[in-house]
C-alpha atoms as a PDB file:
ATOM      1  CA  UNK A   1       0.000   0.000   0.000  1.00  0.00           C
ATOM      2  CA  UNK A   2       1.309   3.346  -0.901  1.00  0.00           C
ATOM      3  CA  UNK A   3       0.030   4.853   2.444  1.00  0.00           C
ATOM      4  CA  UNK A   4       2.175   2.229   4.298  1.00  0.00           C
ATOM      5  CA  UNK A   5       5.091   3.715   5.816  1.00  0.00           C
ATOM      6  CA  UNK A   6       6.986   0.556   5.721  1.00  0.00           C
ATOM      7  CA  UNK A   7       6.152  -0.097   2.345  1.00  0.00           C
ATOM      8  CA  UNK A   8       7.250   3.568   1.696  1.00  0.00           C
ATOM      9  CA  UNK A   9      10.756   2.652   3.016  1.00  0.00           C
ATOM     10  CA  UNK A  10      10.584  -0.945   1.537  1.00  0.00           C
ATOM     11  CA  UNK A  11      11.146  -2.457   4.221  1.00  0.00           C
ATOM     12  CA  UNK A  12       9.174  -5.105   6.469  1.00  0.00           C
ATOM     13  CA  UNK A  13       7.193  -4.905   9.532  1.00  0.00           C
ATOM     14  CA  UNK A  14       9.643  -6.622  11.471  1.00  0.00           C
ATOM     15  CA  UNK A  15      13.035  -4.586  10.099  1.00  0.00           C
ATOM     16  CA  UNK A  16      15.189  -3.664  12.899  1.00  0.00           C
ATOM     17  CA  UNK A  17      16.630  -0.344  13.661  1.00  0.00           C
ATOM     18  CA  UNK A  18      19.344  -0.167  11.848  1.00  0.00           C
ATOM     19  CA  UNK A  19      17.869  -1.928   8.147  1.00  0.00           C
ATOM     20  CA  UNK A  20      15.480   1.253   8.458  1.00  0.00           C
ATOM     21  CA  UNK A  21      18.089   3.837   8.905  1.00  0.00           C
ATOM     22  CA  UNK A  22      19.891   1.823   5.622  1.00  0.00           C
ATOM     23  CA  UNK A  23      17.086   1.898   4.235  1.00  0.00           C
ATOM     24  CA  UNK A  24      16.283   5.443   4.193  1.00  0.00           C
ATOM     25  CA  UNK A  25      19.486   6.803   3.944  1.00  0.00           C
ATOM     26  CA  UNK A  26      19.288   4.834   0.537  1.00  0.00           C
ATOM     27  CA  UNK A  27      15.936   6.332  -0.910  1.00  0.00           C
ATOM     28  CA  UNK A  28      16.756  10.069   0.363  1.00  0.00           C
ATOM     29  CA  UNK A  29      19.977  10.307  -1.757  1.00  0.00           C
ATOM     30  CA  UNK A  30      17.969   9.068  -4.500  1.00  0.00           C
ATOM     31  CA  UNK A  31      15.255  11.356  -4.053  1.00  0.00           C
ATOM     32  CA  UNK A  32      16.644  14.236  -2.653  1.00  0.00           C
ATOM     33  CA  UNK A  33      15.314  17.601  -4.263  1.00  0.00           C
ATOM     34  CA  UNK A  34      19.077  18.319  -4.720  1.00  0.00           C
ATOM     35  CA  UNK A  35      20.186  15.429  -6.712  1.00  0.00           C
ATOM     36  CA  UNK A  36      16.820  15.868  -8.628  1.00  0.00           C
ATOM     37  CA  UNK A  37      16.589  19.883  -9.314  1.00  0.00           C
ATOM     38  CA  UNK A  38      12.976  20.873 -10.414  1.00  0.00           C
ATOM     39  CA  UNK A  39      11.438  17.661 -10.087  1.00  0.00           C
ATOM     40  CA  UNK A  40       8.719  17.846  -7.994  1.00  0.00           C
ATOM     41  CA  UNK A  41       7.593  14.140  -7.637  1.00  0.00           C
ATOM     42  CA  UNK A  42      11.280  13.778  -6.476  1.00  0.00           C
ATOM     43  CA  UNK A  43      10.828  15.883  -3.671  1.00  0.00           C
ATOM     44  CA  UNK A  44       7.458  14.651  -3.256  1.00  0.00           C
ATOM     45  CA  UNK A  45       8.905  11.031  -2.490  1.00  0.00           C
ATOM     46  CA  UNK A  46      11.976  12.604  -0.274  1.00  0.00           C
ATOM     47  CA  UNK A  47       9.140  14.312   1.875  1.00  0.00           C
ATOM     48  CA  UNK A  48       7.314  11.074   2.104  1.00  0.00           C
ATOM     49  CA  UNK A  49      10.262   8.949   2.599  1.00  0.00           C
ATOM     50  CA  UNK A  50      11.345  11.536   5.609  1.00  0.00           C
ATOM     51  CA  UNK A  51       7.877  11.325   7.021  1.00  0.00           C
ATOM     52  CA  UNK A  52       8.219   7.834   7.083  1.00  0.00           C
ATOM     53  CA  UNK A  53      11.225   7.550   8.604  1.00  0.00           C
ATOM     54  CA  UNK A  54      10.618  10.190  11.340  1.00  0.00           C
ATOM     55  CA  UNK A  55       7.995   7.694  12.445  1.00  0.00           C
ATOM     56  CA  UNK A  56       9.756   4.500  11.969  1.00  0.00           C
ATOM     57  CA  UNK A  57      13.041   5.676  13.936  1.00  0.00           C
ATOM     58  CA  UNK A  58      11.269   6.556  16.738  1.00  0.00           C
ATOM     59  CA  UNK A  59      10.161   3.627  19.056  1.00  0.00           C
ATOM     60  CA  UNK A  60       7.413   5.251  20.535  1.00  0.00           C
ATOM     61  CA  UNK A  61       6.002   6.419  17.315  1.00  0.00           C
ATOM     62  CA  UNK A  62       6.419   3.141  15.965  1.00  0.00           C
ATOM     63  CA  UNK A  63       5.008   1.077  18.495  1.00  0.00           C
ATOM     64  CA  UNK A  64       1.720   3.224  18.052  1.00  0.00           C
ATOM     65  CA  UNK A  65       1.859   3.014  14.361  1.00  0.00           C
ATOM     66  CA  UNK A  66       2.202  -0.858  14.496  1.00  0.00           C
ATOM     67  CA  UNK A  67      -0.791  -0.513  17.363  1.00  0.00           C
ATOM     68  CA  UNK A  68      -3.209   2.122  15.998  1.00  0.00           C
ATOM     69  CA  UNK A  69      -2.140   3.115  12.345  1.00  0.00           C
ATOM     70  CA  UNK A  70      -1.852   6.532  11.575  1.00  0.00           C
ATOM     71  CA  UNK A  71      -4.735   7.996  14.191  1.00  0.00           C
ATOM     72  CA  UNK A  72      -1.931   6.693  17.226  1.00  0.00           C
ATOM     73  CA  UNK A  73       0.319   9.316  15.278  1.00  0.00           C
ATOM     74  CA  UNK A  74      -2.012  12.409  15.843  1.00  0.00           C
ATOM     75  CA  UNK A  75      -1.479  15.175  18.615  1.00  0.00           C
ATOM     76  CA  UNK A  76      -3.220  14.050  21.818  1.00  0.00           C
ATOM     77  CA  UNK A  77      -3.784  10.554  21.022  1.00  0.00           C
ATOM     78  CA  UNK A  78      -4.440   8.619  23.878  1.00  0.00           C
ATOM     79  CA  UNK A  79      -3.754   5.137  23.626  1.00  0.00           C
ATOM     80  CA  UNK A  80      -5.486   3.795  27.213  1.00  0.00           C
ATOM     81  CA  UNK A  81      -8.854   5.509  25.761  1.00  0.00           C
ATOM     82  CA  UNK A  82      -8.194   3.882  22.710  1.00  0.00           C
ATOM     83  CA  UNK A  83      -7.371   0.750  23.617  1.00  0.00           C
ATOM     84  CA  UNK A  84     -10.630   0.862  26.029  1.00  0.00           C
ATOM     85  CA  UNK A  85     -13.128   1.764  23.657  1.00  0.00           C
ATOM     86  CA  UNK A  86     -11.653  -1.081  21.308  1.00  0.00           C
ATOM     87  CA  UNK A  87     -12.500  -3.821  24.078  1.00  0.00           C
ATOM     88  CA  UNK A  88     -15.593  -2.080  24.206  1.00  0.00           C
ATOM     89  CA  UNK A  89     -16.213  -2.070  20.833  1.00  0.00           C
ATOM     90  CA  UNK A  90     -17.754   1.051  20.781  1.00  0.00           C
ATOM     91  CA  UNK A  91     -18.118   2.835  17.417  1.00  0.00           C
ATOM     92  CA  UNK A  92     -14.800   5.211  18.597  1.00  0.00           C
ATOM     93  CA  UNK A  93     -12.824   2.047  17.561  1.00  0.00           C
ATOM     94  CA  UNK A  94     -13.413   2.040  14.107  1.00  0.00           C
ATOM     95  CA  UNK A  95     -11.927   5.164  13.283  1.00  0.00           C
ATOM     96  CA  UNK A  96      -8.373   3.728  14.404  1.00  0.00           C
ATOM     97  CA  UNK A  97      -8.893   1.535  10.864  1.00  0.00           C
ATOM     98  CA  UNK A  98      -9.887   4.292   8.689  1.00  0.00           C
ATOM     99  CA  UNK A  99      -9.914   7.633  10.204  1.00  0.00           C
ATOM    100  CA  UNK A 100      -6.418   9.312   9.337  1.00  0.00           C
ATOM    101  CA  UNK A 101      -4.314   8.472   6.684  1.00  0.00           C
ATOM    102  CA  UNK A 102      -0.789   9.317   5.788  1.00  0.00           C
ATOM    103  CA  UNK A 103      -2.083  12.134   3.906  1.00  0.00           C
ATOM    104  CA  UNK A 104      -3.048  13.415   7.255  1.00  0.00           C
ATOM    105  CA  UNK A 105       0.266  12.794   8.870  1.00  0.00           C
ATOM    106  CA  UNK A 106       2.535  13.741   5.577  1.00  0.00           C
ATOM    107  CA  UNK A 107       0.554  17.451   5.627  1.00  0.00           C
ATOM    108  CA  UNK A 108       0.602  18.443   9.366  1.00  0.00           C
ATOM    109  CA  UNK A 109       4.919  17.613   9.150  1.00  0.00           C
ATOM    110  CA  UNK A 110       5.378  19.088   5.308  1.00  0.00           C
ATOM    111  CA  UNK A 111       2.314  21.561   5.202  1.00  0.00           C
ATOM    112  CA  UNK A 112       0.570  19.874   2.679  1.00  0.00           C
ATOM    113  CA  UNK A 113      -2.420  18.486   3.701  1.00  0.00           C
ATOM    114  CA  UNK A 114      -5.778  19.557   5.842  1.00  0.00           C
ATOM    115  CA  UNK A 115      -5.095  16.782   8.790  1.00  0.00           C
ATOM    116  CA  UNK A 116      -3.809  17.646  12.041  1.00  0.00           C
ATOM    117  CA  UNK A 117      -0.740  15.425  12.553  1.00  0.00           C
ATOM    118  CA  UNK A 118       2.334  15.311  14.407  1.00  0.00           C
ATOM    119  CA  UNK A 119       2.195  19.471  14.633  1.00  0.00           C
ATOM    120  CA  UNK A 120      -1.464  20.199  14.281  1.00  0.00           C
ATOM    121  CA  UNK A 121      -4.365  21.526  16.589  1.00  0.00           C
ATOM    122  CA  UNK A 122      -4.839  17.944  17.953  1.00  0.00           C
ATOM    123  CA  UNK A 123      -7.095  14.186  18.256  1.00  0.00           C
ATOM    124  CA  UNK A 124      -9.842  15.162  16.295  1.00  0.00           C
ATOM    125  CA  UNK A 125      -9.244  18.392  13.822  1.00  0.00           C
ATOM    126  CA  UNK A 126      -8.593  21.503  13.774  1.00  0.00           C
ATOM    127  CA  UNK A 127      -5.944  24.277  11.679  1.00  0.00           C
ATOM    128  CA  UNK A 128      -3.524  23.771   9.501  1.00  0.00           C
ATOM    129  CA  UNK A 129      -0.209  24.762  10.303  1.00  0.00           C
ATOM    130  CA  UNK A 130       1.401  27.314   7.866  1.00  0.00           C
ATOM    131  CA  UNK A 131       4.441  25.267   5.595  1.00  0.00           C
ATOM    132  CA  UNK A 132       7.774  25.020   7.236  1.00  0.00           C
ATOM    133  CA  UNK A 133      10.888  25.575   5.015  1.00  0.00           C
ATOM    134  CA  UNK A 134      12.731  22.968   3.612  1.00  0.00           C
ATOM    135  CA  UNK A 135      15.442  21.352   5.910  1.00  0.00           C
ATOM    136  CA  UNK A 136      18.816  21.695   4.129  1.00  0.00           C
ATOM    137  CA  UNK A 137      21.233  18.865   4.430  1.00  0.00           C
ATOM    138  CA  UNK A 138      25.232  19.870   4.727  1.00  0.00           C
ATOM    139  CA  UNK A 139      28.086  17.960   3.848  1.00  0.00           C
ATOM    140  CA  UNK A 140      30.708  18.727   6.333  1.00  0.00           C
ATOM    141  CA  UNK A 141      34.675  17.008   6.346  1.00  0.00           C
ATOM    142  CA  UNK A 142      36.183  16.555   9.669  1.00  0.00           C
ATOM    143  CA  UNK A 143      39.799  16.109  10.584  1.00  0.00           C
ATOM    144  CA  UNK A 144      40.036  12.701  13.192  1.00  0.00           C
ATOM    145  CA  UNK A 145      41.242  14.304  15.672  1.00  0.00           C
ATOM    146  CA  UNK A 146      38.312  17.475  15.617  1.00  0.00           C
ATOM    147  CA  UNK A 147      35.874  15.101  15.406  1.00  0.00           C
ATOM    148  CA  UNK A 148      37.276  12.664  18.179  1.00  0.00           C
ATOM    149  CA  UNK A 149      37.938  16.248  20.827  1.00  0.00           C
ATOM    150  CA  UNK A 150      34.886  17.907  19.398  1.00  0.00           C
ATOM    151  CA  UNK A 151      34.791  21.335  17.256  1.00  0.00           C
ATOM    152  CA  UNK A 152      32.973  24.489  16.890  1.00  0.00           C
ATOM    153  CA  UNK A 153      32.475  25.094  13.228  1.00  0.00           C
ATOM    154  CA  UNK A 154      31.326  28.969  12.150  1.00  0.00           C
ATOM    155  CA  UNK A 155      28.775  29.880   9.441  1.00  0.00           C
ATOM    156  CA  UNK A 156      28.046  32.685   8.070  1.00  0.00           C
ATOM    157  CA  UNK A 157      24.576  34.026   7.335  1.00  0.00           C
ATOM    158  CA  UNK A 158      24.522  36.416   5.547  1.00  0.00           C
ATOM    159  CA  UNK A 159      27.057  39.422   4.459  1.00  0.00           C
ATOM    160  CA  UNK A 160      27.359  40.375   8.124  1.00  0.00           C
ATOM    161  CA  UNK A 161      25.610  37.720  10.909  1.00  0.00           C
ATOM    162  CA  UNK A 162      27.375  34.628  11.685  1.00  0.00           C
ATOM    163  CA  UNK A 163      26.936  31.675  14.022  1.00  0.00           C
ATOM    164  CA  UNK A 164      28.732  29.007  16.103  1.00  0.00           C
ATOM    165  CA  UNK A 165      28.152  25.160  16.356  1.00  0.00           C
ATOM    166  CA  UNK A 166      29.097  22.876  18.535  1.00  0.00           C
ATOM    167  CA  UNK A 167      30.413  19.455  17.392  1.00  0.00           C
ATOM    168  CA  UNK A 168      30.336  16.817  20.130  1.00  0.00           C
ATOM    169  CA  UNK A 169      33.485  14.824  21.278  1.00  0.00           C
ATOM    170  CA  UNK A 170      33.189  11.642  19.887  1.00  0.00           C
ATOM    171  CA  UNK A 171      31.817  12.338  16.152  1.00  0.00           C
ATOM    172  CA  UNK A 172      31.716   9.794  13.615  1.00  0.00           C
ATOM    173  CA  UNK A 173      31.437   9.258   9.728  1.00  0.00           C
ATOM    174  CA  UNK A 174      27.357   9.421   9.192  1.00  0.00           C
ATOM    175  CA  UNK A 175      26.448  11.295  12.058  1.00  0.00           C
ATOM    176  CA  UNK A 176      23.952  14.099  11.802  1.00  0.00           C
ATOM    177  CA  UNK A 177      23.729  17.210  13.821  1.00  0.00           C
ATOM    178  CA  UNK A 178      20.333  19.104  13.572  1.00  0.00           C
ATOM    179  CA  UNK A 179      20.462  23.252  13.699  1.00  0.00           C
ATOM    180  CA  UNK A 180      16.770  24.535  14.319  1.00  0.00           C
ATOM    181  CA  UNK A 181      15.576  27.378  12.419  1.00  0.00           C
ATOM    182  CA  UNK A 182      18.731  27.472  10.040  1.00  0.00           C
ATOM    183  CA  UNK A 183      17.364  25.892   6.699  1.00  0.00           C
ATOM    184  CA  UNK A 184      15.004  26.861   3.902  1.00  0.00           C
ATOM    185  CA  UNK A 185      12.974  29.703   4.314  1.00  0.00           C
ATOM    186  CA  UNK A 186       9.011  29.139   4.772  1.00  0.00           C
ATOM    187  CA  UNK A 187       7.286  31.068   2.443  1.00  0.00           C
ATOM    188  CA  UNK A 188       4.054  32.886   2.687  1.00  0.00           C
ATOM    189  CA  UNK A 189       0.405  31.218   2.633  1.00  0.00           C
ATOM    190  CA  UNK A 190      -2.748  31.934   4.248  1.00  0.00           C
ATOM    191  CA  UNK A 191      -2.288  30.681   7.751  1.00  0.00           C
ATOM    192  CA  UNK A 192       0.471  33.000   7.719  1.00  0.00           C
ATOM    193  CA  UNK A 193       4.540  32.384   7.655  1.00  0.00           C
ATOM    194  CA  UNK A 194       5.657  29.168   8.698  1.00  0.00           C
ATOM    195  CA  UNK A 195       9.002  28.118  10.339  1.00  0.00           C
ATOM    196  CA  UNK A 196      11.758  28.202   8.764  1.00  0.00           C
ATOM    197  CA  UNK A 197      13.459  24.964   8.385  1.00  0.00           C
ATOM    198  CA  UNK A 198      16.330  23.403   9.588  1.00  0.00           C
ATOM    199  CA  UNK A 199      20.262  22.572   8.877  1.00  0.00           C
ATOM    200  CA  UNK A 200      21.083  19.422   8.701  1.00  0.00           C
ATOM    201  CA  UNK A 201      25.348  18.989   8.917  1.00  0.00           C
ATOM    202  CA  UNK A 202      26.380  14.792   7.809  1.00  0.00           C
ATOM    203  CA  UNK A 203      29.172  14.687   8.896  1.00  0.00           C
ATOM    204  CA  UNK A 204      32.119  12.747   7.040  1.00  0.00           C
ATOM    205  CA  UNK A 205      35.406  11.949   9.586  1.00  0.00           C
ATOM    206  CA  UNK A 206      38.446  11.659   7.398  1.00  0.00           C
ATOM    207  CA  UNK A 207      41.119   8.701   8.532  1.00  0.00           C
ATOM    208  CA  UNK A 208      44.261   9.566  10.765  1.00  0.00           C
ATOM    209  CA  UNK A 209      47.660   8.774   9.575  1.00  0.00           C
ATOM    210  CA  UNK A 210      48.432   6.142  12.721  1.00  0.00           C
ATOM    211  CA  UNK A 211      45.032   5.836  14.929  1.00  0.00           C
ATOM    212  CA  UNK A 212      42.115   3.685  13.861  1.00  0.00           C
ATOM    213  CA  UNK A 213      38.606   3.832  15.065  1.00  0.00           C
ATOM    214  CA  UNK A 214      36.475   0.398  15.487  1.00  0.00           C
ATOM    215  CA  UNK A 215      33.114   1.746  17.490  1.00  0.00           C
ATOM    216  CA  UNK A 216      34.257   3.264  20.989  1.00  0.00           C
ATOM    217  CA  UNK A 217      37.843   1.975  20.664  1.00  0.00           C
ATOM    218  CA  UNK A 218      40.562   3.500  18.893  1.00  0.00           C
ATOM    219  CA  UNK A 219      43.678   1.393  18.090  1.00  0.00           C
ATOM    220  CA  UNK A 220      47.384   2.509  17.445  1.00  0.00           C
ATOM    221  CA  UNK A 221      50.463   0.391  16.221  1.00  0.00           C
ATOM    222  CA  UNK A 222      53.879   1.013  18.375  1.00  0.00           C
ATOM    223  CA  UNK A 223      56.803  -0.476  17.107  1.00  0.00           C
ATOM    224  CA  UNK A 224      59.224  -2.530  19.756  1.00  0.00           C
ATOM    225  CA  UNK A 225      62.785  -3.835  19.516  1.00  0.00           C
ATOM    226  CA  UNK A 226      63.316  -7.892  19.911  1.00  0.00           C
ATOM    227  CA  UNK A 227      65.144  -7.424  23.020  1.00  0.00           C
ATOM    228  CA  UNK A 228      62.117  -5.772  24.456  1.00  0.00           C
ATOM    229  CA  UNK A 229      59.761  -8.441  23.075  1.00  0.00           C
ATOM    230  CA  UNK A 230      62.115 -11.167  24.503  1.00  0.00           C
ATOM    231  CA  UNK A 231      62.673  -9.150  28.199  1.00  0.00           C
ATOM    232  CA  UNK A 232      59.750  -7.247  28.217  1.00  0.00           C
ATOM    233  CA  UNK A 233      60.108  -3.082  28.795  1.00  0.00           C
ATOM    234  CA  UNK A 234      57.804  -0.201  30.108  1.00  0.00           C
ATOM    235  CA  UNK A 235      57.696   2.170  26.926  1.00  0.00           C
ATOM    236  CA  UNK A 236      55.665   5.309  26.518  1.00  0.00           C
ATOM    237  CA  UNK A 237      52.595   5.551  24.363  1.00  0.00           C
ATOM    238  CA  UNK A 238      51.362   8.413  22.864  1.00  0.00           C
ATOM    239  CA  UNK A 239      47.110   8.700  22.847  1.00  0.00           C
ATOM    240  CA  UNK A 240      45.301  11.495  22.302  1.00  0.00           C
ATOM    241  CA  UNK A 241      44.570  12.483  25.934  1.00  0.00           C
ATOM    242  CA  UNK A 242      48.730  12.597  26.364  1.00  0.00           C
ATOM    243  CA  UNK A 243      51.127  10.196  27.151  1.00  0.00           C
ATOM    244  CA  UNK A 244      50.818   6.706  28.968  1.00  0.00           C
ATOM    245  CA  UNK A 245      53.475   4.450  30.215  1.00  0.00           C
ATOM    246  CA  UNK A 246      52.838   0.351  29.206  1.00  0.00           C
ATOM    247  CA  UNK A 247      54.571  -2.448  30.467  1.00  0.00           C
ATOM    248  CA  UNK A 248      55.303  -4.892  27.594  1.00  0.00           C
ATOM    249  CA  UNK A 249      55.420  -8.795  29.082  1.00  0.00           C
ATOM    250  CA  UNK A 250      58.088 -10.494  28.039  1.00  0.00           C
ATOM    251  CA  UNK A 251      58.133 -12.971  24.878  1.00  0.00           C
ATOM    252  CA  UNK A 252      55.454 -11.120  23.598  1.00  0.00           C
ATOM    253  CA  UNK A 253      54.783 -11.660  19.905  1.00  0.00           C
ATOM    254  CA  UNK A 254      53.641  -9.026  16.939  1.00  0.00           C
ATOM    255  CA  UNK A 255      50.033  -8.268  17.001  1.00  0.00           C
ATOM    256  CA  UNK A 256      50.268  -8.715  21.218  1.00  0.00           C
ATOM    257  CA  UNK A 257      46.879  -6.119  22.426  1.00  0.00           C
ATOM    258  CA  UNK A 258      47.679  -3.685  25.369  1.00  0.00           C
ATOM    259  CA  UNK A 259      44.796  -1.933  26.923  1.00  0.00           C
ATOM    260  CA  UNK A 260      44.546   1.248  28.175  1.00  0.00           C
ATOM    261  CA  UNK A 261      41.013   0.886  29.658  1.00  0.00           C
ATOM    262  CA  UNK A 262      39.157   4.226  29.020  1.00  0.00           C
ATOM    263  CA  UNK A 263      41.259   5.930  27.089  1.00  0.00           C
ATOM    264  CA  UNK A 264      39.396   5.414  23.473  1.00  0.00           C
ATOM    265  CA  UNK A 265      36.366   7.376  22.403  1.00  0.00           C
ATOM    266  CA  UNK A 266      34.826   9.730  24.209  1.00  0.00           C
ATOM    267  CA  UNK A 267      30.774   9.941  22.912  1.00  0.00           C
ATOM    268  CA  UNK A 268      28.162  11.223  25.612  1.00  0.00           C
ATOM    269  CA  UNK A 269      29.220   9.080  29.108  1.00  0.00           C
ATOM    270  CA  UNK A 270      30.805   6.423  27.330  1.00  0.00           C
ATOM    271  CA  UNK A 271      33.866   5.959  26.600  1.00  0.00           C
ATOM    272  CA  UNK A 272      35.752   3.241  24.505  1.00  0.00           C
ATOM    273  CA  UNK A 273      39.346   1.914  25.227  1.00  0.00           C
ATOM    274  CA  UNK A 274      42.785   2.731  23.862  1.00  0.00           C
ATOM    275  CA  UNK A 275      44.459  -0.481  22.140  1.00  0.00           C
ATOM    276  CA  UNK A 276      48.729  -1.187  21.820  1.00  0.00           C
ATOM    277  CA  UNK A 277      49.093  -3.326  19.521  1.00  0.00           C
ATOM    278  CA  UNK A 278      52.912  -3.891  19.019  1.00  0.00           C
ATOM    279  CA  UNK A 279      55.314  -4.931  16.118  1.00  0.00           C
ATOM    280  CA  UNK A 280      58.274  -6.288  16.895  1.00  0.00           C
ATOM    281  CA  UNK A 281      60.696  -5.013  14.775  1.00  0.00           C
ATOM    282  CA  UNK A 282      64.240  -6.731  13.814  1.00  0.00           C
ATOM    283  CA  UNK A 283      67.321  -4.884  13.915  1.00  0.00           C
ATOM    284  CA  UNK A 284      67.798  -2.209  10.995  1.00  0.00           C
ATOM    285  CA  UNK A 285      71.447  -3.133  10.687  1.00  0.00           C
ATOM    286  CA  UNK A 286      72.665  -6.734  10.556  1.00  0.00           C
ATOM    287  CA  UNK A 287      76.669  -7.303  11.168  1.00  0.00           C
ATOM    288  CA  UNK A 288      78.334 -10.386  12.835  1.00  0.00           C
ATOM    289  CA  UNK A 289      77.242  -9.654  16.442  1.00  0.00           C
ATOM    290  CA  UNK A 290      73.522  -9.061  15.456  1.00  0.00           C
ATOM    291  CA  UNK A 291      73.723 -12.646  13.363  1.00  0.00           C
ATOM    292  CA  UNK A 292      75.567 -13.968  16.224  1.00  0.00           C
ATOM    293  CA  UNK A 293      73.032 -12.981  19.051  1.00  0.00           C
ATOM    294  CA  UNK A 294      70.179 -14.021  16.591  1.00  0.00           C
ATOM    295  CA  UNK A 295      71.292 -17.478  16.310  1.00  0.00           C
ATOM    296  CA  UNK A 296      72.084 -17.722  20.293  1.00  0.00           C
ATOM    297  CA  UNK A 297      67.889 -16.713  20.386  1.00  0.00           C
ATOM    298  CA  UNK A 298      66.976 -19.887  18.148  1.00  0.00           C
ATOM    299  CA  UNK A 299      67.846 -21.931  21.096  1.00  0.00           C
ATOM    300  CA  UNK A 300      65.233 -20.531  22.974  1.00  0.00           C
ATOM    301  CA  UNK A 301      62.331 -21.869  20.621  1.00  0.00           C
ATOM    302  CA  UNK A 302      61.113 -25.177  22.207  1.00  0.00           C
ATOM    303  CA  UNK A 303      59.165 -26.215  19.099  1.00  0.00           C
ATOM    304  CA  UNK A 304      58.373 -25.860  15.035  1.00  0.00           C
ATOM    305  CA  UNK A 305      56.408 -22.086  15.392  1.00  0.00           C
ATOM    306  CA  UNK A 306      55.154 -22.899  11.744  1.00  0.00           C
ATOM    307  CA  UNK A 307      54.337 -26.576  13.230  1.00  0.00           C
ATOM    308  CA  UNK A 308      50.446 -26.976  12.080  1.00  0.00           C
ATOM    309  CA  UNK A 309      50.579 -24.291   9.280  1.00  0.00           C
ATOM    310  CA  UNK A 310      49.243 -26.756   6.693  1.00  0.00           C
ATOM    311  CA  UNK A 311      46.388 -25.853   5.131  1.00  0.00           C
END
């Protein structure tokens, strides 16, 4: 059905979290107004797709949705009365199959329709709000280490006004940050100016030269000698909250994980962990001693290490 929301996402009933997000991430590149310049059914789909999605990401909205279709969506709804006069089965319960419909729910959020939705005058009618402006989706590139510290980015608006915004600590590649009021201009109708609309910044986190990110946890590669991967050593570790001494245990081997618990990504009150991994790394120059003192170390190998490497 087209009035569906998850058939507007084309997804199923039972997609998790994260398929929707995939999902409409997908469909509003396709359909977005700027990728498709003076099409209007384009934009026409992107304002559906979003209205879809605004629903389906939400838990609450979506558990009503599943519950009570598009009337558990509108202003005021009250689900215990609902779900009362359904046991009842009082004639209030049949409007929950056919009373509102999408076009309801898609012209309270996007100003195009006579229902009073998400932002209207409530359960059972009333004004339409005037059109908001169209929310404006940024591109933004963020150095690692801004987006792992956190930023403040300035815009202008304007020739003269500008304005500050504040990236969290913990950023990451696909994140969006939401600016109220900073978007499209509403224009003029006969309820009156509407709001303007939003700013949208997706944000894109470019690599870093030595640290890599996996979640919360941030890994680093530190080279060590073979005498401190036979003996073991305390060596210093740089992270990006400063320095931090490690003890390495002796006959450690390359690809050997140190953790520096709490020391990773910072993101709201979590925080990840910092990861060592070492590389043990044999002697740049090779003369008679260093051959010498390598083949006194074979003696300390008590079996084949490529014993088992068959495949």
């Amino acid at each position: 059905m087209k009035d569906d929301l998850y058939g507007i996402l084309g997804v199923s009933k039972k997609a998790d979290a994260a398929t929707i997000k995939k999902a409409y991430r997908k469909l509003a590149r396709e359909n977005h107004p700027d990728v498709n310049p003076g099409d209007a059914a384009a934009e026409e789909r992107f304002k559906r797709i979003s209205a879809a999605f605004d629903v389906l990401s939400d838990p609450k909205k979506r558990k009503l949705y599943d519950e009570f279709g598009f009337d558990g969506l509108r202003e005021g709804f009250d689900a215990k009365r609902a779900r009362a006069a359904r046991r009842r089965g009082s004639a209030t319960s049949a409007s929950f199959e056919g009373g509102a419909s999408f076009e309801d729910i898609f012209g309270s959020m996007f100003g195009g329709g006579a229902g009073p939705g998400f932002g209207g005058a409530g359960f059972g009618g009333g004004a339409v709000n005037p059109l908001k402006g169209r929310d404006n989706v940024m591109p933004i590139d963020l150095e690692f280490m801004r987006a792992l510290k956190g930023t403040e980015l300035t815009f202008s608006e304007g020739e003269t006004k500008t304005f500050t915004v504040r990236v969290p600590e913990g950023t990451d590649t696909g994140d969006r940050l939401r600016i109220k009021g900073k978007g499209g201009a509403a224009p003029r109708t006969r309820q009156g100016k509407g709001e303007r609309g939003d700013l949208l910044l997706e944000f894109k986190v470019g690599p870093h030269p030595k640290l890599r990110r996996e979640g919360l946890d941030l890994y680093l590669d530190v080279p060590i000698t073979v005498p401190e991967a036979v003996c073991g050593a305390s060596i210093s570790v740089p992270t990006p909250w400063g320095d931090y001494t490690v003890k390495v245990p002796e006959g450690v081997n390359s690809g050997a994980k140190l953790r520096l618990k709490g020391q990773g990504v910072k993101r709201g009150t979590q925080q990840g962990n910092f990861y060592v991994v070492l590389q043990v790394h044999t002697p740049d120059r090779i003369d008679d001693a260093t051959r010498k003192a390598a083949t006194q170390l074979a003696g300390g190998y008590s079996k084949d290490v490529r014993a088992g490497l068959q495949l």
